[in-house]
PDB file of N, CA and C in Angstrom:
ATOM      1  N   UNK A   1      19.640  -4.972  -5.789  1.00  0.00           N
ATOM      2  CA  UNK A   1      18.766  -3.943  -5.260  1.00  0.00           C
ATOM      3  C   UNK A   1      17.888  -3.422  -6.397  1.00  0.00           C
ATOM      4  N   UNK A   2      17.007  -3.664  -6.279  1.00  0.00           N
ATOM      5  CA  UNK A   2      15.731  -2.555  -6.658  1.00  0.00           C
ATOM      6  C   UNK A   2      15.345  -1.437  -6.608  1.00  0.00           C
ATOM      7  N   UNK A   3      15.251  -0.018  -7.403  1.00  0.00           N
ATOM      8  CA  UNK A   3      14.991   0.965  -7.288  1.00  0.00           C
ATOM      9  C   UNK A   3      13.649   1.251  -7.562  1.00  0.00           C
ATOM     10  N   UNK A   4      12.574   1.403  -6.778  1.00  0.00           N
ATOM     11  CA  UNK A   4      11.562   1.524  -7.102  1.00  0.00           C
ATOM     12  C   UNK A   4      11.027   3.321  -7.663  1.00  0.00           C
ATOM     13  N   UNK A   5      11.194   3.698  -7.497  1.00  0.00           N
ATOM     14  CA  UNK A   5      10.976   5.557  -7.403  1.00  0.00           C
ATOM     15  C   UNK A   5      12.753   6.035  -7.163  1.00  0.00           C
ATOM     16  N   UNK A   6      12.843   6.724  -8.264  1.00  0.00           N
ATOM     17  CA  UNK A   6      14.210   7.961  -8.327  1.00  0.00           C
ATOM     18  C   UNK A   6      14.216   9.187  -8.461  1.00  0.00           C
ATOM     19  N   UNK A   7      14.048   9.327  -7.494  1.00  0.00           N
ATOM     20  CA  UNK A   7      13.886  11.386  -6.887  1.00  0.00           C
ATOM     21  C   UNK A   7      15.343  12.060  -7.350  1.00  0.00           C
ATOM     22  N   UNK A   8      15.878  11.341  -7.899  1.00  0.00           N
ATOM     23  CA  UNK A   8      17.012  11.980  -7.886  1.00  0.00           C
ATOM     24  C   UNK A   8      17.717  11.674  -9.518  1.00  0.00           C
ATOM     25  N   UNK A   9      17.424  11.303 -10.215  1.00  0.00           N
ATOM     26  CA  UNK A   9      17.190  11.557 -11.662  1.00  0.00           C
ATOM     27  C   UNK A   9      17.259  13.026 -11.583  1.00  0.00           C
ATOM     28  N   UNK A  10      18.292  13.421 -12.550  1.00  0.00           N
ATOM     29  CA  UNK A  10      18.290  14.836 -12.855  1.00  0.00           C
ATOM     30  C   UNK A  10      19.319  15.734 -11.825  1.00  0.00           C
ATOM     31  N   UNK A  11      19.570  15.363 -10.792  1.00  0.00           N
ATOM     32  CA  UNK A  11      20.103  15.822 -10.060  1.00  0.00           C
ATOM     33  C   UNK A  11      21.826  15.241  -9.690  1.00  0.00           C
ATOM     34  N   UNK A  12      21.971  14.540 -10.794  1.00  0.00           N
ATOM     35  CA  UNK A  12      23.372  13.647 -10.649  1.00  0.00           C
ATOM     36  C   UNK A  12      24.510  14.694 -10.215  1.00  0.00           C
ATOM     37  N   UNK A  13      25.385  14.435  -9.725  1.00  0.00           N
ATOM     38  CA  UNK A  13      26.530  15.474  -8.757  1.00  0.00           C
ATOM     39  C   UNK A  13      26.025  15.977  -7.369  1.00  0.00           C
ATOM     40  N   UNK A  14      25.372  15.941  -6.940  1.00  0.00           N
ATOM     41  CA  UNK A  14      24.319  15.955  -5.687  1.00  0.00           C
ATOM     42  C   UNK A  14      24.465  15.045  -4.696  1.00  0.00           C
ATOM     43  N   UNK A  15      24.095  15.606  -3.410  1.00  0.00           N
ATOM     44  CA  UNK A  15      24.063  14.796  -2.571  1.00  0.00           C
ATOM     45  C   UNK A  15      22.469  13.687  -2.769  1.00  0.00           C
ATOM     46  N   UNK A  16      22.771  12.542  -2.011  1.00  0.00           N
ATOM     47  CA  UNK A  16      21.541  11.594  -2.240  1.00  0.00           C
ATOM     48  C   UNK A  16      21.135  10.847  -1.036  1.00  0.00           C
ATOM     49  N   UNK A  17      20.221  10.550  -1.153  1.00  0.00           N
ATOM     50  CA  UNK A  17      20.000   9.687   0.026  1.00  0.00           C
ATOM     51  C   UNK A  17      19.143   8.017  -0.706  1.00  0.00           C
ATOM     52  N   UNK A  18      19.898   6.946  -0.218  1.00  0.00           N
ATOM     53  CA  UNK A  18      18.831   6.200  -0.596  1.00  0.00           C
ATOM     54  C   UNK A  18      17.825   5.768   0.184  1.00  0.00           C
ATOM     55  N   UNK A  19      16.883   5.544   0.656  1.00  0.00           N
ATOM     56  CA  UNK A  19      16.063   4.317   1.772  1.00  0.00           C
ATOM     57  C   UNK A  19      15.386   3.478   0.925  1.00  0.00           C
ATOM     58  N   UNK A  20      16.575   1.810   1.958  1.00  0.00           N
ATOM     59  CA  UNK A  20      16.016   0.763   0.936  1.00  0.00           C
ATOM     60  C   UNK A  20      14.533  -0.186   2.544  1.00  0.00           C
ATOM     61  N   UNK A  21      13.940  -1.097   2.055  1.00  0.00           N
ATOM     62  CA  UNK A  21      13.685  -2.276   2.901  1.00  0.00           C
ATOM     63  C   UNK A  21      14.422  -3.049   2.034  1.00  0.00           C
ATOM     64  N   UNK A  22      15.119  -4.048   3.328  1.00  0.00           N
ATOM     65  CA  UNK A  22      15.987  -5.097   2.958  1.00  0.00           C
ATOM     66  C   UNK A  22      15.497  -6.351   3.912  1.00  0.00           C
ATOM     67  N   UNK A  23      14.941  -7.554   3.634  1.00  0.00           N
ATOM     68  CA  UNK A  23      14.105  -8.365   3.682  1.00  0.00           C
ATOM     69  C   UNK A  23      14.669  -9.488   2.799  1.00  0.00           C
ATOM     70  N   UNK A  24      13.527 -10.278   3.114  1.00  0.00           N
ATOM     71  CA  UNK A  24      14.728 -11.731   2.689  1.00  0.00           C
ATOM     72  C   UNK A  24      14.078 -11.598   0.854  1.00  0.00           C
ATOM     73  N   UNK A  25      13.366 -11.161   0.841  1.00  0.00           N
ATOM     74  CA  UNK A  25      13.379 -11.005  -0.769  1.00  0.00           C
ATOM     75  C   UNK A  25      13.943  -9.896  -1.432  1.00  0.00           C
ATOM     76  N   UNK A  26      15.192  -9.359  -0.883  1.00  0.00           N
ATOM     77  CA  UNK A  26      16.071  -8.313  -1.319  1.00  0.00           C
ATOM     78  C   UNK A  26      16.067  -7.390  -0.710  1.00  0.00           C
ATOM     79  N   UNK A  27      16.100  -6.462  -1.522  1.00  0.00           N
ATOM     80  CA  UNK A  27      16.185  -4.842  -1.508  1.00  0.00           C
ATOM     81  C   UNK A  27      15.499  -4.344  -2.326  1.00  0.00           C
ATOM     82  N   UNK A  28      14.543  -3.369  -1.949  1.00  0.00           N
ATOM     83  CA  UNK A  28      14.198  -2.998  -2.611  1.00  0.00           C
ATOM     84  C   UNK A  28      13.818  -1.146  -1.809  1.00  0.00           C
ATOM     85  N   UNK A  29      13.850   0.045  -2.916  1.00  0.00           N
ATOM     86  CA  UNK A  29      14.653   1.251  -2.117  1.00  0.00           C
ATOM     87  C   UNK A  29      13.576   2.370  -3.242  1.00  0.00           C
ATOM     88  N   UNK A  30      14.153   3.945  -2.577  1.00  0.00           N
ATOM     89  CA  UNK A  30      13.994   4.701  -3.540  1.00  0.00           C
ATOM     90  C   UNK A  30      15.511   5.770  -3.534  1.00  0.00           C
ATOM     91  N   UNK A  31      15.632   6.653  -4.137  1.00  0.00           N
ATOM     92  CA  UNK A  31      16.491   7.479  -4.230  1.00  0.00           C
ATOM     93  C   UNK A  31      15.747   9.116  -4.289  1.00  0.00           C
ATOM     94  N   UNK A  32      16.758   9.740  -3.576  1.00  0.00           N
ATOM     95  CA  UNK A  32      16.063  11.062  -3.031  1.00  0.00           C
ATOM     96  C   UNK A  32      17.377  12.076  -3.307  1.00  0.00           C
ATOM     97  N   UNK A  33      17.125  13.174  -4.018  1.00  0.00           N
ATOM     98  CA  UNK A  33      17.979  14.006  -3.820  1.00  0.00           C
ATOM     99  C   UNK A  33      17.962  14.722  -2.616  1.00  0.00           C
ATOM    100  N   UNK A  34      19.175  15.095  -2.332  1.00  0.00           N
ATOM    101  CA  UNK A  34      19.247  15.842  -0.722  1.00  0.00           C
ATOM    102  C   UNK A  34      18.081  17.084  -0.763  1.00  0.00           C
ATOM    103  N   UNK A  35      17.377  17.984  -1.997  1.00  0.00           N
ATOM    104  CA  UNK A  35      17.100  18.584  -1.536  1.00  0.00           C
ATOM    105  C   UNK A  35      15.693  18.435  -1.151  1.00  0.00           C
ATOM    106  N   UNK A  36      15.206  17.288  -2.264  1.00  0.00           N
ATOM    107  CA  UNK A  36      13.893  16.627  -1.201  1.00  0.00           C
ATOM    108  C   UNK A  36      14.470  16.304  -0.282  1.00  0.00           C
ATOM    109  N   UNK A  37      15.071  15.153   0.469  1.00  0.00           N
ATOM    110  CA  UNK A  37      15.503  15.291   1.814  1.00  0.00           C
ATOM    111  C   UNK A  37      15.197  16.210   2.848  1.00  0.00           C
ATOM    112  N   UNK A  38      15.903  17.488   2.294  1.00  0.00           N
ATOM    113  CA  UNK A  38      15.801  18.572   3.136  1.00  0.00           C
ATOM    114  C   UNK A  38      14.191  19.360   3.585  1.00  0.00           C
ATOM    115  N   UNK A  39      13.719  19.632   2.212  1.00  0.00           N
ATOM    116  CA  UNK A  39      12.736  19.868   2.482  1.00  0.00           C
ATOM    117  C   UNK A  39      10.879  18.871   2.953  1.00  0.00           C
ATOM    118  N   UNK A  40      11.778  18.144   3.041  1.00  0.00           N
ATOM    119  CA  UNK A  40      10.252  16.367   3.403  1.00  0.00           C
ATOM    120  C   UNK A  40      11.355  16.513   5.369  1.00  0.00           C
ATOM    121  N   UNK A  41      12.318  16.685   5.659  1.00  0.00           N
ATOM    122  CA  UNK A  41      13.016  16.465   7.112  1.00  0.00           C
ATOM    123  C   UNK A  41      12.704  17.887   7.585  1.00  0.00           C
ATOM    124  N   UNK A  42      12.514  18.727   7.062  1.00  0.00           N
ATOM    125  CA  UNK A  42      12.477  20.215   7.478  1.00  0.00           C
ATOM    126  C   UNK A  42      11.275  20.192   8.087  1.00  0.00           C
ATOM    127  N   UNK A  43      10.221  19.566   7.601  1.00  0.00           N
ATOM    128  CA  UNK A  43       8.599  19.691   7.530  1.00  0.00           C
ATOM    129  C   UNK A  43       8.424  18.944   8.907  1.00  0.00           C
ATOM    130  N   UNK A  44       9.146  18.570   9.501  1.00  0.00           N
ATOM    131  CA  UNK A  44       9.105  17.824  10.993  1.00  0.00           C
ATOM    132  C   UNK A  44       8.811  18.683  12.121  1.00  0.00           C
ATOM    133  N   UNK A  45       8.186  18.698  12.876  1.00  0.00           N
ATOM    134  CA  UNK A  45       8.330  19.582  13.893  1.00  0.00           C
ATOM    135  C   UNK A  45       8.824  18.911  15.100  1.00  0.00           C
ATOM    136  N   UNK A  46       9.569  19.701  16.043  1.00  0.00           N
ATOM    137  CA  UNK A  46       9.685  18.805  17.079  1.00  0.00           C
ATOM    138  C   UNK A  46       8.749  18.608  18.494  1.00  0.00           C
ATOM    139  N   UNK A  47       9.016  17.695  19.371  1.00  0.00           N
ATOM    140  CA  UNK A  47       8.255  17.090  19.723  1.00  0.00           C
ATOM    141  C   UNK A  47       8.105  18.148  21.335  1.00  0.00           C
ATOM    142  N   UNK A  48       7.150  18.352  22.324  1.00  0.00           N
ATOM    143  CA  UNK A  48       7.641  18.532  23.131  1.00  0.00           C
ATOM    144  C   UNK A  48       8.743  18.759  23.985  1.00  0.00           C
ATOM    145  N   UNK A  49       9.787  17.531  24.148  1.00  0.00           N
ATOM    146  CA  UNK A  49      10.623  17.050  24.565  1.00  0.00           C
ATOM    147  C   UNK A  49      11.448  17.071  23.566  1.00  0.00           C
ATOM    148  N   UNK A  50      11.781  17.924  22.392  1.00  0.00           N
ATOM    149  CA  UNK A  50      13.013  18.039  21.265  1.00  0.00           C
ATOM    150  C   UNK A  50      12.811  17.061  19.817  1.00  0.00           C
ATOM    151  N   UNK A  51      14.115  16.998  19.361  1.00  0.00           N
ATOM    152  CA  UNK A  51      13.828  16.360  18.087  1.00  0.00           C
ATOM    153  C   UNK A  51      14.135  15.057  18.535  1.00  0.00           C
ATOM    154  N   UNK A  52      13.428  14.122  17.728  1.00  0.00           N
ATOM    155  CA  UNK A  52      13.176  12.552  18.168  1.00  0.00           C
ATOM    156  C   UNK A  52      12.964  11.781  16.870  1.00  0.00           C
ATOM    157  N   UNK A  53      13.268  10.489  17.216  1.00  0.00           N
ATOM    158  CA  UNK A  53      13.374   9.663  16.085  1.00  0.00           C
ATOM    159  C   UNK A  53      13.995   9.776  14.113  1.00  0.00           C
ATOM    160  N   UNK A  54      13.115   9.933  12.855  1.00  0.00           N
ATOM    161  CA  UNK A  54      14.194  10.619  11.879  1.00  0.00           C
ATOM    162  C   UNK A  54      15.072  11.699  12.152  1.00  0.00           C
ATOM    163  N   UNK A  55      13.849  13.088  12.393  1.00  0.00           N
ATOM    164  CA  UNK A  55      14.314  14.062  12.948  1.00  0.00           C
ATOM    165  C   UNK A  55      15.419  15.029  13.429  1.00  0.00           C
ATOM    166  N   UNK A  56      15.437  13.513  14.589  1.00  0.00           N
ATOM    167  CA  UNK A  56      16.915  13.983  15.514  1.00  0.00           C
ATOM    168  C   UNK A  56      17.966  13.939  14.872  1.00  0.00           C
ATOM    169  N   UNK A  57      18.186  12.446  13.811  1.00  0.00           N
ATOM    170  CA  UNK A  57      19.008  12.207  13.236  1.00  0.00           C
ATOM    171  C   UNK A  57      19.688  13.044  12.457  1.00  0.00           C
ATOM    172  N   UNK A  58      18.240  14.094  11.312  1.00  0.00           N
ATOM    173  CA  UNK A  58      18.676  14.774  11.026  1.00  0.00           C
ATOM    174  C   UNK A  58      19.192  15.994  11.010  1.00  0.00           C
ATOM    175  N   UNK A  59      18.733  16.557  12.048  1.00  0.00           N
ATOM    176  CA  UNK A  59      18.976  17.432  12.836  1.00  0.00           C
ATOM    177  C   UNK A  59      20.534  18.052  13.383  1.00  0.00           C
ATOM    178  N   UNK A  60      20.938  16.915  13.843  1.00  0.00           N
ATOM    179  CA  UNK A  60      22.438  16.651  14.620  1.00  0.00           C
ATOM    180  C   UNK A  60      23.297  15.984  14.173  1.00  0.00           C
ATOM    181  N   UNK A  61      22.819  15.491  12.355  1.00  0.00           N
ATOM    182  CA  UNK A  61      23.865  15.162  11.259  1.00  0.00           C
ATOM    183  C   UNK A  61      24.281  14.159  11.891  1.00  0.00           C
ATOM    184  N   UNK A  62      23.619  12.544  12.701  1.00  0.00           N
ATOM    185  CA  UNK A  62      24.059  11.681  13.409  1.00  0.00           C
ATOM    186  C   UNK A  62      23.240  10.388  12.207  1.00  0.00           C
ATOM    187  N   UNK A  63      23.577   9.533  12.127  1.00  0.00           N
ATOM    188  CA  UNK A  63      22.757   8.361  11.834  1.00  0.00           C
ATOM    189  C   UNK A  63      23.360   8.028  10.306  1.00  0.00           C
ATOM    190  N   UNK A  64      23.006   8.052   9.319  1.00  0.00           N
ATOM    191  CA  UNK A  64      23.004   8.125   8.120  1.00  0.00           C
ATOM    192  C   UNK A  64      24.375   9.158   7.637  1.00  0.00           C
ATOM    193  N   UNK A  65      24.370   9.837   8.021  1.00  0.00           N
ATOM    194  CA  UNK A  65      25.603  10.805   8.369  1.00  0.00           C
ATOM    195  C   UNK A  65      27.027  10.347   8.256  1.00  0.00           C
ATOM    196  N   UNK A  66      26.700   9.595   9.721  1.00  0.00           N
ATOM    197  CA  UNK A  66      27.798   9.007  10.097  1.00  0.00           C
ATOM    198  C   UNK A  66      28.461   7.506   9.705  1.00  0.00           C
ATOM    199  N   UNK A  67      27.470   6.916   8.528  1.00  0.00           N
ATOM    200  CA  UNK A  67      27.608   5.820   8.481  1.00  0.00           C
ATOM    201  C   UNK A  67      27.326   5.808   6.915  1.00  0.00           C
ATOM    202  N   UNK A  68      28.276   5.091   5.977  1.00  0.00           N
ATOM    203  CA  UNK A  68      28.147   5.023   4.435  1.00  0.00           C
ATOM    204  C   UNK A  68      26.540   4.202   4.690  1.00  0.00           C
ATOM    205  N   UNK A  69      26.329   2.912   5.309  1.00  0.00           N
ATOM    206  CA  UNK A  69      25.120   2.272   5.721  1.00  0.00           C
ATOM    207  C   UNK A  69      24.691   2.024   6.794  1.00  0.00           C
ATOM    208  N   UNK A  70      23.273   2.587   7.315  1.00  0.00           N
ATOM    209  CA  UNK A  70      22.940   2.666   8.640  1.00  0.00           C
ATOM    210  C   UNK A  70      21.292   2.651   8.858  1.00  0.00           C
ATOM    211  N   UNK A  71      21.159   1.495   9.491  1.00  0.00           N
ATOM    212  CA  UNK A  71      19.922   0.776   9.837  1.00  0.00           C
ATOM    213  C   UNK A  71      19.351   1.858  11.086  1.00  0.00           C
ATOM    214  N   UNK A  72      17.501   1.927  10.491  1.00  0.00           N
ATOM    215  CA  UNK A  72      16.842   2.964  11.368  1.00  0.00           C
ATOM    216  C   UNK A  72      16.489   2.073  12.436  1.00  0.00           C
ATOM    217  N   UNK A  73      17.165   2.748  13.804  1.00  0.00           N
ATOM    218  CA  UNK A  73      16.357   1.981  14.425  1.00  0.00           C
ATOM    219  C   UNK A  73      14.730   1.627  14.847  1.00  0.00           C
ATOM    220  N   UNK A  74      13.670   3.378  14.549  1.00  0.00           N
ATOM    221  CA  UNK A  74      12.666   3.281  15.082  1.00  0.00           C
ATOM    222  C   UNK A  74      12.034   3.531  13.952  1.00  0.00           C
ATOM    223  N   UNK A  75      11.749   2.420  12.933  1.00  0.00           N
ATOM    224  CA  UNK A  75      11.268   2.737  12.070  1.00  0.00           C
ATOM    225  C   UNK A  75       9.398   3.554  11.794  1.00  0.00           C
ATOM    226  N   UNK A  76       8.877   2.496  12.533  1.00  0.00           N
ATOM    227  CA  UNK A  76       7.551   3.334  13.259  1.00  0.00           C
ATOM    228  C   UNK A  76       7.208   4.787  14.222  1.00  0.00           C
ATOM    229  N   UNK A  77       8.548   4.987  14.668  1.00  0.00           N
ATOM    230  CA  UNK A  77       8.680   6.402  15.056  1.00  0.00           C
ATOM    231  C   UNK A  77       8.675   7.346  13.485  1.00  0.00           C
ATOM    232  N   UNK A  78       9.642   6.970  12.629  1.00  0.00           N
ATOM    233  CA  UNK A  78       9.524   7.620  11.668  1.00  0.00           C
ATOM    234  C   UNK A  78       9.239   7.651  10.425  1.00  0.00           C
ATOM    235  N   UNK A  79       8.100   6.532  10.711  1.00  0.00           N
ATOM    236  CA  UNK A  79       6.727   6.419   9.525  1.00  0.00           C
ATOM    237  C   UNK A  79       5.665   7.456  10.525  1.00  0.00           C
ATOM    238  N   UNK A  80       5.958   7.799  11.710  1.00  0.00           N
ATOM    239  CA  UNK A  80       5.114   8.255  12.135  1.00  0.00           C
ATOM    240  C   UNK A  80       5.135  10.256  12.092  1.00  0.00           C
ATOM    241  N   UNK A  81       6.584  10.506  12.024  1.00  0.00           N
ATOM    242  CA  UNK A  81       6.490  11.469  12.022  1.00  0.00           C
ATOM    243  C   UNK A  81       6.380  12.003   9.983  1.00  0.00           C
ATOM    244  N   UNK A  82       6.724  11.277   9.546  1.00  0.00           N
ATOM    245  CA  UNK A  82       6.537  11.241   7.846  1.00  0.00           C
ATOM    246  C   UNK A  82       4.781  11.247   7.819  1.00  0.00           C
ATOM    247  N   UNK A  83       4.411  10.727   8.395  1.00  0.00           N
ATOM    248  CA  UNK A  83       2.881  10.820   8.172  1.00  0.00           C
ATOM    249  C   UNK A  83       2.682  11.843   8.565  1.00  0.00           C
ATOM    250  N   UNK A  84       2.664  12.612   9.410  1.00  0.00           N
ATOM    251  CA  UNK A  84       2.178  14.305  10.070  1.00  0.00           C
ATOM    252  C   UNK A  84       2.617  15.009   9.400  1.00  0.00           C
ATOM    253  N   UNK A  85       3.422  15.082   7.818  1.00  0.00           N
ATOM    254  CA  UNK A  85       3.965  16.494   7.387  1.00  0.00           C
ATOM    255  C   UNK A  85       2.974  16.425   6.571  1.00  0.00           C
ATOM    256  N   UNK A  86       2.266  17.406   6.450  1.00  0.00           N
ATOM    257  CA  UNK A  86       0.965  18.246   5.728  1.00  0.00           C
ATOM    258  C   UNK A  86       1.637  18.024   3.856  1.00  0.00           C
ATOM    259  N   UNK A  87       1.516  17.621   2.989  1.00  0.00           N
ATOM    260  CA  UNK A  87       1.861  17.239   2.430  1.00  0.00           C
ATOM    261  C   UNK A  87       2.056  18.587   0.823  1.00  0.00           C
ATOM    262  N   UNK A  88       0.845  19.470   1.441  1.00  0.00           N
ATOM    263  CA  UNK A  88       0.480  20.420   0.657  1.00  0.00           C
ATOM    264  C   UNK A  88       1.485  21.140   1.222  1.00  0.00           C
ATOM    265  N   UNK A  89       2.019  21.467   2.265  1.00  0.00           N
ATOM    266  CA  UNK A  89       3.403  22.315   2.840  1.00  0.00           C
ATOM    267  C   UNK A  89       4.710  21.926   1.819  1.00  0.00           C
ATOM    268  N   UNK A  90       4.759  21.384   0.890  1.00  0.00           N
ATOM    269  CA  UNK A  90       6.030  20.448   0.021  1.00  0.00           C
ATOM    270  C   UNK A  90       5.992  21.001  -1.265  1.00  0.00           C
ATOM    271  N   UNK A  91       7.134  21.145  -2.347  1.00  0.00           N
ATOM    272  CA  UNK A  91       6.567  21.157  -3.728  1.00  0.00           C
ATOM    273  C   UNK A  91       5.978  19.741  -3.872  1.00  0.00           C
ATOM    274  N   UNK A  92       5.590  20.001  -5.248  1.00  0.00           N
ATOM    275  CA  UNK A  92       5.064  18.562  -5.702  1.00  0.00           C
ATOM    276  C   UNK A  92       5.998  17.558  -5.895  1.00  0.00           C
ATOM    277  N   UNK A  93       6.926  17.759  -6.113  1.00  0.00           N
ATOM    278  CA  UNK A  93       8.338  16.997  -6.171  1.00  0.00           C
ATOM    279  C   UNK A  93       8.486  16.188  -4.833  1.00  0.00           C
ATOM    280  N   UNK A  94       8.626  17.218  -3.865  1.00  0.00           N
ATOM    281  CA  UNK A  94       8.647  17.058  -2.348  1.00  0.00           C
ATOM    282  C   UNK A  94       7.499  15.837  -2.161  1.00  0.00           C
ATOM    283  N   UNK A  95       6.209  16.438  -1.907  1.00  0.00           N
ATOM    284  CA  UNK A  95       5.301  15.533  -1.995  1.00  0.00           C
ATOM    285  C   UNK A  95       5.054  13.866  -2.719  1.00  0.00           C
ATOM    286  N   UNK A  96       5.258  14.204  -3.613  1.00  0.00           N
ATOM    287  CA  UNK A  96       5.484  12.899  -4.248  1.00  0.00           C
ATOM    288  C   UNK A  96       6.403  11.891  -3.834  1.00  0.00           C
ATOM    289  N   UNK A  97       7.377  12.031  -3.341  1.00  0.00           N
ATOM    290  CA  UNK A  97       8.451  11.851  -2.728  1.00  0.00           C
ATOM    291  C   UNK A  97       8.198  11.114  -1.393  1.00  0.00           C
ATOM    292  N   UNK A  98       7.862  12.283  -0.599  1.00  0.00           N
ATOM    293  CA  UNK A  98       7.115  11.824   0.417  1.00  0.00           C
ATOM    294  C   UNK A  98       6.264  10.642   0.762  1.00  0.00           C
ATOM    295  N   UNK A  99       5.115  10.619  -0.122  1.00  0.00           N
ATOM    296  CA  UNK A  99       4.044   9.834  -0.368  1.00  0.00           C
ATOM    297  C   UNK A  99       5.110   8.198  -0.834  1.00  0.00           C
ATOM    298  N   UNK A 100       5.756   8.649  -1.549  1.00  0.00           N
ATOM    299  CA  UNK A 100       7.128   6.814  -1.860  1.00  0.00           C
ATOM    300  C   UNK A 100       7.629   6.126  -0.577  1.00  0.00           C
ATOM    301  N   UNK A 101       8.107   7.374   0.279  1.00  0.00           N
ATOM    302  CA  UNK A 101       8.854   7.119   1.587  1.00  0.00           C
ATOM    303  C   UNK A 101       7.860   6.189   2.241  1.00  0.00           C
ATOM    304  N   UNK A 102       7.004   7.256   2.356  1.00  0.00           N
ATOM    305  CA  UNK A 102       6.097   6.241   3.517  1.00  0.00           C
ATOM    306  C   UNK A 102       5.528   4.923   2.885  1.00  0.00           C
ATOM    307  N   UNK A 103       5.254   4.719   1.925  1.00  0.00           N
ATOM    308  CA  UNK A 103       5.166   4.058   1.387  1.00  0.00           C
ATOM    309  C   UNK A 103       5.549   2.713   1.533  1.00  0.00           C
ATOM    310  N   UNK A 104       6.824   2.667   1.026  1.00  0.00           N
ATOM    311  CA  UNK A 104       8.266   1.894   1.518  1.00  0.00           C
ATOM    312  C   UNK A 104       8.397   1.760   3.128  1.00  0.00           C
ATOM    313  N   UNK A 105       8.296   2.364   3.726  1.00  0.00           N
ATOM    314  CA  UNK A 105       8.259   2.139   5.274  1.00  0.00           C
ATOM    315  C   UNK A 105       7.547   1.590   5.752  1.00  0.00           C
ATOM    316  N   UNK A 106       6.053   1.715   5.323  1.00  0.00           N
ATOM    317  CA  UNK A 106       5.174   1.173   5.823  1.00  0.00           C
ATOM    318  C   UNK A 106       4.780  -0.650   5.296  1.00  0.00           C
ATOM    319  N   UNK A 107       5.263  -0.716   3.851  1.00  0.00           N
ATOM    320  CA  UNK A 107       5.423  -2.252   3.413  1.00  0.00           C
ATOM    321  C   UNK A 107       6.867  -2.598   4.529  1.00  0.00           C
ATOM    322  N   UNK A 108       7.551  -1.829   4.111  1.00  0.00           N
ATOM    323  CA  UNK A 108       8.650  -2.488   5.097  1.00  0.00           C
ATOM    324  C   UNK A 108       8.656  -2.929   6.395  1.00  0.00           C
ATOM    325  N   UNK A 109       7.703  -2.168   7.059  1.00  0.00           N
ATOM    326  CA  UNK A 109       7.492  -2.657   8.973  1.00  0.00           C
ATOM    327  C   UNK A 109       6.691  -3.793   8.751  1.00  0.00           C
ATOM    328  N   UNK A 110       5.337  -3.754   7.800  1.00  0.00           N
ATOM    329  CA  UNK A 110       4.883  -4.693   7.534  1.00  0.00           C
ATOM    330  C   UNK A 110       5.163  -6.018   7.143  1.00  0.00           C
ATOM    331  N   UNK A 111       6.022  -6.308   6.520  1.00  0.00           N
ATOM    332  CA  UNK A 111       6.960  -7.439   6.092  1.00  0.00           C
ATOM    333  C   UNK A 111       8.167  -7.695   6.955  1.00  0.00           C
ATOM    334  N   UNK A 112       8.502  -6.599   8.056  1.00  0.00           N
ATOM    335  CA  UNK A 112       9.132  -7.150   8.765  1.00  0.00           C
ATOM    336  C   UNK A 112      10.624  -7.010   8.592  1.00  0.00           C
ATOM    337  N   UNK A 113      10.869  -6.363   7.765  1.00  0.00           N
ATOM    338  CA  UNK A 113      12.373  -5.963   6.905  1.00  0.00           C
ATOM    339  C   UNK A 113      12.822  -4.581   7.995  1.00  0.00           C
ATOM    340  N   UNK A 114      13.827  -5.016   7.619  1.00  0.00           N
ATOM    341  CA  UNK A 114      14.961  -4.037   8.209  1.00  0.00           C
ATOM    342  C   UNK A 114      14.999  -2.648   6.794  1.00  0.00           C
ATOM    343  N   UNK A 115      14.670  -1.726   7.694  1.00  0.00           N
ATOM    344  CA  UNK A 115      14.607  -0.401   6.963  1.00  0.00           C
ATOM    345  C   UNK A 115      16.372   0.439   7.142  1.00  0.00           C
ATOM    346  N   UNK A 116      16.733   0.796   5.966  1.00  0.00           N
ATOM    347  CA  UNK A 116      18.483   1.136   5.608  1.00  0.00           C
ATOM    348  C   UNK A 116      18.772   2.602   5.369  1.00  0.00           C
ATOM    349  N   UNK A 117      19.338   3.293   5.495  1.00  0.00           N
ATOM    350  CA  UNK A 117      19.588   4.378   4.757  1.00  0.00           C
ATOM    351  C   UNK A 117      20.924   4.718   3.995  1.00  0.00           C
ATOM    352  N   UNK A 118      21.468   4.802   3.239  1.00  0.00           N
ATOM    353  CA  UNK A 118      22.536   5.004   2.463  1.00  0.00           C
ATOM    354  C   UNK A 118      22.402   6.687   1.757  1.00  0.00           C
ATOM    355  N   UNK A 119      23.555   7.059   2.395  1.00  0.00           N
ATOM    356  CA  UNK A 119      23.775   8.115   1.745  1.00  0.00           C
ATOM    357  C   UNK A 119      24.473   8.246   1.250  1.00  0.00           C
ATOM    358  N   UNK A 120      24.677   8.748  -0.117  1.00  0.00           N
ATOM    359  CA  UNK A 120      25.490   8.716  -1.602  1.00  0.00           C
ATOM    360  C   UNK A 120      25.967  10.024  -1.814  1.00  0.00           C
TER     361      UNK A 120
END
């Protein structure tokens, strides 16, 4: 595995999150401390109809949570809601962060890779 961006440098004893794309040319991921996490998942609003896609997940402590490793299912749902958080609403930490995620998600749907989440 490949770590491309480590949000979480500095923050060792912490909760973490990784998101890798895993594709036939590896893995390749970033690392996020929970409290970017928190504050890049906070920045979500919900939808009409409730929380949906990352969101929900995180929301109701289901997905990633519940699983040492656990494949997103809607990954374009939640490149989509990562794209709508106002980015200036974030520290710069946050932001930056942000801007990796989607990043990674968006090569990843593109290539066709299965998008992972590991939480550490």
């Amino acid at each position: 595995m490949t770590i491309l961006m480590d949000y979480y440098r500095g923050y060792e004893g912490y909760g973490e999150l990784t998101v890798l794309r895993r594709g036939e040319s590896g893995e390749l991921g970033i690392t996020l401390w929970d409290g970017f996490v928190d504050e890049i998942l906070g920045a979500i609003s919900p939808s009409s109809t409730g929380w949906t896609d990352l969101a929900l997940y995180y929301h109701t402590h289901t997905g990633w949570y519940d699983e040492a490793e656990w494949t997103l299912p809607d990954p374009r749902g939640a490149l989509a809601q990562l794209e709508a958080i106002d980015p200036r609403a974030l520290s710069p930490t946050s932001s930056e962060a942000l801007r990796a995620w989607i990043d990674l998600l968006r090569a990843g749907i593109d290539a066709g890779d299965l998008i992972v989440l590991r939480d550490g």
